[in-house]
Protein backbone atom coordinates (compact mmCIF):
# COMPACT_ATOMS: atom_id res chain seq x y z
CA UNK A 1 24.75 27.66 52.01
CA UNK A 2 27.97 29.14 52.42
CA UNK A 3 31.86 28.67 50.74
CA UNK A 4 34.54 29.66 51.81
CA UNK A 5 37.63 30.27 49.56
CA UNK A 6 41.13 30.31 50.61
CA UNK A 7 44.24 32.01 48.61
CA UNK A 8 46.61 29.10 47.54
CA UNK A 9 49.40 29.84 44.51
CA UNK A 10 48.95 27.35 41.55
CA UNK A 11 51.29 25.39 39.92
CA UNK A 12 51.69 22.58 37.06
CA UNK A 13 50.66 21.83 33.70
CA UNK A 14 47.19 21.98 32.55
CA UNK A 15 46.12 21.44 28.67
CA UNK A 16 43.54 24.63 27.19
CA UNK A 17 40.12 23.36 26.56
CA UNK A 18 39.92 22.11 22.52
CA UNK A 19 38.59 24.57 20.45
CA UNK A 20 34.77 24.12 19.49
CA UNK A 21 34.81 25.57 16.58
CA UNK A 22 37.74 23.99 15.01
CA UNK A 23 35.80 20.70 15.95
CA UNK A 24 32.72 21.39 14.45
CA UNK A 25 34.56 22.79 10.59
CA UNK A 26 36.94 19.16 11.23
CA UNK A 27 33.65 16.98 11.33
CA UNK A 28 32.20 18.89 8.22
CA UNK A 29 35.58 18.62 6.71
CA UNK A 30 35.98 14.96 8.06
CA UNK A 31 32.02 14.00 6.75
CA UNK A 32 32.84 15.41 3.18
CA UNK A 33 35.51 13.08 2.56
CA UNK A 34 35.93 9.83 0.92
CA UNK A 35 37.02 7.44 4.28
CA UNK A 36 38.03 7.66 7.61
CA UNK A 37 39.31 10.71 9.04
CA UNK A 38 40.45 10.34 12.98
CA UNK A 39 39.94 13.93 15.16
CA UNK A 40 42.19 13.85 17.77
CA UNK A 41 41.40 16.18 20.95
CA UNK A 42 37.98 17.27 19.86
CA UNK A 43 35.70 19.22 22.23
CA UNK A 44 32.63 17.53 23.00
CA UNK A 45 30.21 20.91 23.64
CA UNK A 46 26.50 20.89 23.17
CA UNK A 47 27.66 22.65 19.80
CA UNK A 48 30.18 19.72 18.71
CA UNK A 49 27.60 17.53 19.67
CA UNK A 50 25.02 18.68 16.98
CA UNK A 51 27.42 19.29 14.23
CA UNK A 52 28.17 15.05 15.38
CA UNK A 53 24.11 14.21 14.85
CA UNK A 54 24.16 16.12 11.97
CA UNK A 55 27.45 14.48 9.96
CA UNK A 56 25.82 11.20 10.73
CA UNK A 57 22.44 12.64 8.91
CA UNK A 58 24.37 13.34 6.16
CA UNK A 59 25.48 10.12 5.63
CA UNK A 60 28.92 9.86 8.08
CA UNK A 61 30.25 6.73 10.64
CA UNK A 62 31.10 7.89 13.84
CA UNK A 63 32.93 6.16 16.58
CA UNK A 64 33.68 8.91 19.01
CA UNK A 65 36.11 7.84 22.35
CA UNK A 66 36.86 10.41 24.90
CA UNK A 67 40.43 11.44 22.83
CA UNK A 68 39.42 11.21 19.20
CA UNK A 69 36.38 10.92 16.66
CA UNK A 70 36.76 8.77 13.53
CA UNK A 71 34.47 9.71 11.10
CA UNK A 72 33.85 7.95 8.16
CA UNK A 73 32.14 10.09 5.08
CA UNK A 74 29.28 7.85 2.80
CA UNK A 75 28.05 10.99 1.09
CA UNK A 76 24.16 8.82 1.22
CA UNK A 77 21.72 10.90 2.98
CA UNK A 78 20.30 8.67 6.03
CA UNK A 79 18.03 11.58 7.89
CA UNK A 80 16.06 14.56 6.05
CA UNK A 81 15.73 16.44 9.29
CA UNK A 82 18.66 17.34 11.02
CA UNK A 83 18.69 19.65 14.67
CA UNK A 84 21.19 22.12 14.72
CA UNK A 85 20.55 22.85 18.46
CA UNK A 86 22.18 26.64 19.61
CA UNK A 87 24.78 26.57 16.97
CA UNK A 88 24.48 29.26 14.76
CA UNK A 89 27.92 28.09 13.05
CA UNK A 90 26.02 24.44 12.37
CA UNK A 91 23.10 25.99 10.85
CA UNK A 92 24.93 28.36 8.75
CA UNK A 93 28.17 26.12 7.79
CA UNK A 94 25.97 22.58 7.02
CA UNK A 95 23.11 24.31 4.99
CA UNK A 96 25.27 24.60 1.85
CA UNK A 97 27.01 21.07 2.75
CA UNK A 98 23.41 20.08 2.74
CA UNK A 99 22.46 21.41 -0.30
CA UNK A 100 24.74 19.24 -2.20
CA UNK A 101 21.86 16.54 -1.64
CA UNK A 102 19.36 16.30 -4.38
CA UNK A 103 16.55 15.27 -1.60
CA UNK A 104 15.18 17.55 0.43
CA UNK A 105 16.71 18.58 4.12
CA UNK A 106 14.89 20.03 6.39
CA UNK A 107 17.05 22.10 9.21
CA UNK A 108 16.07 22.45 12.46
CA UNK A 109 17.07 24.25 15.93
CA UNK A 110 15.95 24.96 19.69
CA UNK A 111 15.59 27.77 21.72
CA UNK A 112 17.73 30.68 20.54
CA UNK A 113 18.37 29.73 17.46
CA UNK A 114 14.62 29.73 16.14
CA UNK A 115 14.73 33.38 16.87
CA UNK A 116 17.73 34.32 14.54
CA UNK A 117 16.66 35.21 10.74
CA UNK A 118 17.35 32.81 8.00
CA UNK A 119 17.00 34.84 5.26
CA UNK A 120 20.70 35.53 4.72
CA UNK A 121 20.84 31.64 3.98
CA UNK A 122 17.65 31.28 1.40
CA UNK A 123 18.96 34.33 -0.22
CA UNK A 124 22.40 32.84 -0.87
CA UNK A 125 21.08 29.56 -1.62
CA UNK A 126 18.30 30.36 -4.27
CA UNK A 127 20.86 31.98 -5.62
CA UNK A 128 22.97 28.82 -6.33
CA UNK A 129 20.29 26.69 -7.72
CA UNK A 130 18.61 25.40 -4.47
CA UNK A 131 15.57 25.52 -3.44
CA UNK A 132 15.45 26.58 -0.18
CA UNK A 133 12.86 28.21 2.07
CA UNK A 134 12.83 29.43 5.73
CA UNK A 135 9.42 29.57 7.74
CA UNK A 136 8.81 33.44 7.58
CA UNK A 137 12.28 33.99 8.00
CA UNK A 138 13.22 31.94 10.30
CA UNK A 139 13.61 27.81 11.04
CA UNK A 140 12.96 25.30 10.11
CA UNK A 141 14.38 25.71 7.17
CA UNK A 142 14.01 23.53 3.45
CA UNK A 143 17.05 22.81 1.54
CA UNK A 144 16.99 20.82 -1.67
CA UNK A 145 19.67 20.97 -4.11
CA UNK A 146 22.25 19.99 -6.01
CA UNK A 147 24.09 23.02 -5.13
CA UNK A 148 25.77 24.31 -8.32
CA UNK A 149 29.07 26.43 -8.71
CA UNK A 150 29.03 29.50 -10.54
CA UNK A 151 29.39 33.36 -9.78
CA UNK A 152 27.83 34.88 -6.97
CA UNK A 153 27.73 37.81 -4.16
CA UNK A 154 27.19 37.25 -0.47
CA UNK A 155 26.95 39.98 2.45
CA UNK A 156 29.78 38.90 5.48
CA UNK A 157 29.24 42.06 7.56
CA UNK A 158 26.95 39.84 9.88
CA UNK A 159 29.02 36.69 9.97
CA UNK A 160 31.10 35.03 8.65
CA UNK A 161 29.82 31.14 8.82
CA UNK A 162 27.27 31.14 5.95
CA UNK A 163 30.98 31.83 3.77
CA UNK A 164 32.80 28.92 6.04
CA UNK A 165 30.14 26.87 4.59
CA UNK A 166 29.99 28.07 1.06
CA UNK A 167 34.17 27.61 1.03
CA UNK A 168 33.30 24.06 1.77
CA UNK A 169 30.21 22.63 -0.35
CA UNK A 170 31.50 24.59 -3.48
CA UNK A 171 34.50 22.38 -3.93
CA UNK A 172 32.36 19.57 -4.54
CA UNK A 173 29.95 21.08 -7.22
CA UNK A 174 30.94 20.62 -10.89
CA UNK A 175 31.11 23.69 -11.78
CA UNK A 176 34.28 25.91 -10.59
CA UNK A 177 32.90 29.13 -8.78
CA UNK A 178 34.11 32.83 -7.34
CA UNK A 179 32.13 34.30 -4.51
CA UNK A 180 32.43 38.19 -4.20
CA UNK A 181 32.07 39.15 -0.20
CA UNK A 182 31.47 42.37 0.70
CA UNK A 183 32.00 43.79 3.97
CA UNK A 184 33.76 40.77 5.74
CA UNK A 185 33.99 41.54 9.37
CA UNK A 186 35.48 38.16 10.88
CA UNK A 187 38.44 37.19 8.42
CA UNK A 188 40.53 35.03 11.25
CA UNK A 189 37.65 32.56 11.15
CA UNK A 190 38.02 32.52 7.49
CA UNK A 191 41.43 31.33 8.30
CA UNK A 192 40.82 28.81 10.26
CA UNK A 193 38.15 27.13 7.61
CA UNK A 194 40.63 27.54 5.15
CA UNK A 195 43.66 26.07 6.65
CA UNK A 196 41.26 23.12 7.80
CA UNK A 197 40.42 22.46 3.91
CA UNK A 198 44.05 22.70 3.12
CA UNK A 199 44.55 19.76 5.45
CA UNK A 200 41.92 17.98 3.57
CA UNK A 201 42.92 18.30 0.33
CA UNK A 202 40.85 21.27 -0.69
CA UNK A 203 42.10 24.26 -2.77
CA UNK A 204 40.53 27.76 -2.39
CA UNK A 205 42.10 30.99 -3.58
CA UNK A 206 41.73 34.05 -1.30
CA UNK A 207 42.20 37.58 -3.22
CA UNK A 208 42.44 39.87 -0.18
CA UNK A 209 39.12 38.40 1.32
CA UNK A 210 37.03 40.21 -0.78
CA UNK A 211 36.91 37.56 -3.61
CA UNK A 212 37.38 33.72 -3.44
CA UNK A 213 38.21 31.21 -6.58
CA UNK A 214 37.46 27.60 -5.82
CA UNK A 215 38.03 25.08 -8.37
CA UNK A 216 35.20 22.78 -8.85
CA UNK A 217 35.35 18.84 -9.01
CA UNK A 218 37.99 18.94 -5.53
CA UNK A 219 37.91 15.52 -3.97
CA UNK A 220 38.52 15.49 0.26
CA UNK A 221 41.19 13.61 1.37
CA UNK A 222 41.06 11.44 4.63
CA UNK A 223 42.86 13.57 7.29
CA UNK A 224 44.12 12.60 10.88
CA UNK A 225 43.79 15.93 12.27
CA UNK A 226 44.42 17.36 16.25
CA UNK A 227 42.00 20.41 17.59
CA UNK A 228 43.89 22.92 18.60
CA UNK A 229 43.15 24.50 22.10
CA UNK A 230 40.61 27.00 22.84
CA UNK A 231 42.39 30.74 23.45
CA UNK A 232 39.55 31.97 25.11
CA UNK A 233 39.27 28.83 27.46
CA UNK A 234 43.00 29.07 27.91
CA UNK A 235 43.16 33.03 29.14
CA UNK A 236 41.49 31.94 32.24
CA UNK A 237 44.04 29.61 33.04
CA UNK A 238 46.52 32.56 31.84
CA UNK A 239 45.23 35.15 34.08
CA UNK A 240 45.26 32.50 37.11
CA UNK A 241 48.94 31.82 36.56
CA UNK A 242 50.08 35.43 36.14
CA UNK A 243 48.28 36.62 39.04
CA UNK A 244 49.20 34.02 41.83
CA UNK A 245 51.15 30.68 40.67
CA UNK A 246 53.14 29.12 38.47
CA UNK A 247 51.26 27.62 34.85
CA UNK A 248 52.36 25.51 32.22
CA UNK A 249 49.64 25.73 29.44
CA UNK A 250 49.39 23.24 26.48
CA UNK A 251 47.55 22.80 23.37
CA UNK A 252 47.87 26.34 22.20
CA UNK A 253 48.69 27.02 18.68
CA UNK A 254 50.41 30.15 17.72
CA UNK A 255 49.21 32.22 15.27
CA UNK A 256 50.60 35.42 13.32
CA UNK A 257 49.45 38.59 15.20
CA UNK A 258 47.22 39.58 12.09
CA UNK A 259 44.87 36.57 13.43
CA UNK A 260 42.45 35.96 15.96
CA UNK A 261 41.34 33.12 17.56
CA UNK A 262 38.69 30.83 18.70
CA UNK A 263 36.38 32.57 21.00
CA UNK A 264 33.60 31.44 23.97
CA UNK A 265 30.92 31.15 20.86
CA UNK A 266 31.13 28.58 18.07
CA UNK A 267 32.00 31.18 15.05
């Protein structure tokens, strides 16, 4: 089978694909609060799609249309087993979230994921109080809290989603808390999970990314929040209008210069 493809110059206004990432951290944000929270523009990847099945494990309403997700936090635990699918930012960002349960979770995943080691999150988490265990390192994975504040180290020179996750359950605990991160390598994504909880209602101190204060017994306030677009979705767009036509692109937030954006993966 053949195609043929002929030059033609481009022109018009097309809106960047919404960011996954920012998607997945607004249903976590969205599930953690007390009422409805609406998600305008949200992306609906394979990714977004698990971090969806996953807030309604842990207790959320959703009512998703093809423009917006409402989702309605409970905080009751309806499903102890919750897939995860590909996302490494699901697994890593809801363990903590759902280690604020005193039942036990169990975490699961497909394909890819099964083959990434856990042991960064049981280390972390047995540190805070849980009990949590992988399956020789990897998933499924056990979590049963209540996750409790306190003082504590974490390694971010692999990634920086276990800490997204951490930034968000911690809030909730009792207890206020500090986390000491050595060797962050991804601090835009920090960002990004911290402006989100800002928009909810969430307080978290950031000294120079190396240590973080967050004040224990933080309450998360309904938010009507828009995704932003996806920069790496947008730049082909970008590159089609600079070399041959004539682009309007939308939905792009700007950022200061020392940040990075969203990128093809869900980080």
């Amino acid at each position: 089978m053949e195609r043929y493809i002929d030059p033609s110059p481009l022109k018009g206004t097309v809106k960047a694909p919404s960011s996954k990432s920012m998607t997945q951290r607004a249903i976590a944000a969205a599930l953690l609060a007390d009422g409805p929270s609406i998600i305008h523009n949200p992306s609906y990847c394979d990714d977004s799609l698990a971090a969806m099945s996953i807030a309604v494990g842990l207790g959320a309403r959703l009512d998703p249309s093809p423009d917006k997700i409402i989702v309605d936090g409970t905080g009751e635990l309806k499903e102890p087993k919750l897939n995860c699918g590909e996302s490494g930012l699901a697994i890593r960002m809801f363990s903590p979230i759902a280690a604020l349960f005193p039942e036990e979770v169990i975490l699961t995943g497909a394909n890819s994921l099964r083959k990434r080691p856990m042991n960064m999150v049981e280390e972390a988490l047995r540190q805070m109080g849980v009990e949590c265990k992988t399956t020789d390192g990897f998933l499924p994975l056990s979590i049963k809290g209540p996750l409790k504040g306190g003082k504590y180290e974490i390694d971010g020179s692999v990634s920086s989603q276990l800490l997204t996750g951490l930034l968000m359950a911690l809030p909730m605990t009792m207890e206020d808390s500090e986390i000491k991160v050595l060797n962050l390598k991804s601090r835009p994504y920090i960002d990004m999970t911290i402006n989100i909880l800002k928009d909810f209602g969430i307080t978290i101190n950031n000294e120079n990314y190396s240590i973080f204060r967050i004040p224990g017994k933080q309450k998360y306030v309904p938010h009507e929040y828009t995704v932003e677009g996806d920069w790496s979705g947008g730049a082909f767009l970008l590159v089609a209008g600079a070399i041959n036509g004539d682009l309007t692109i939308t939905g792009l937030q700007h950022f200061k210069s020392s940040e990075r954006h969203d990128n093809t993966g869900c980080t």
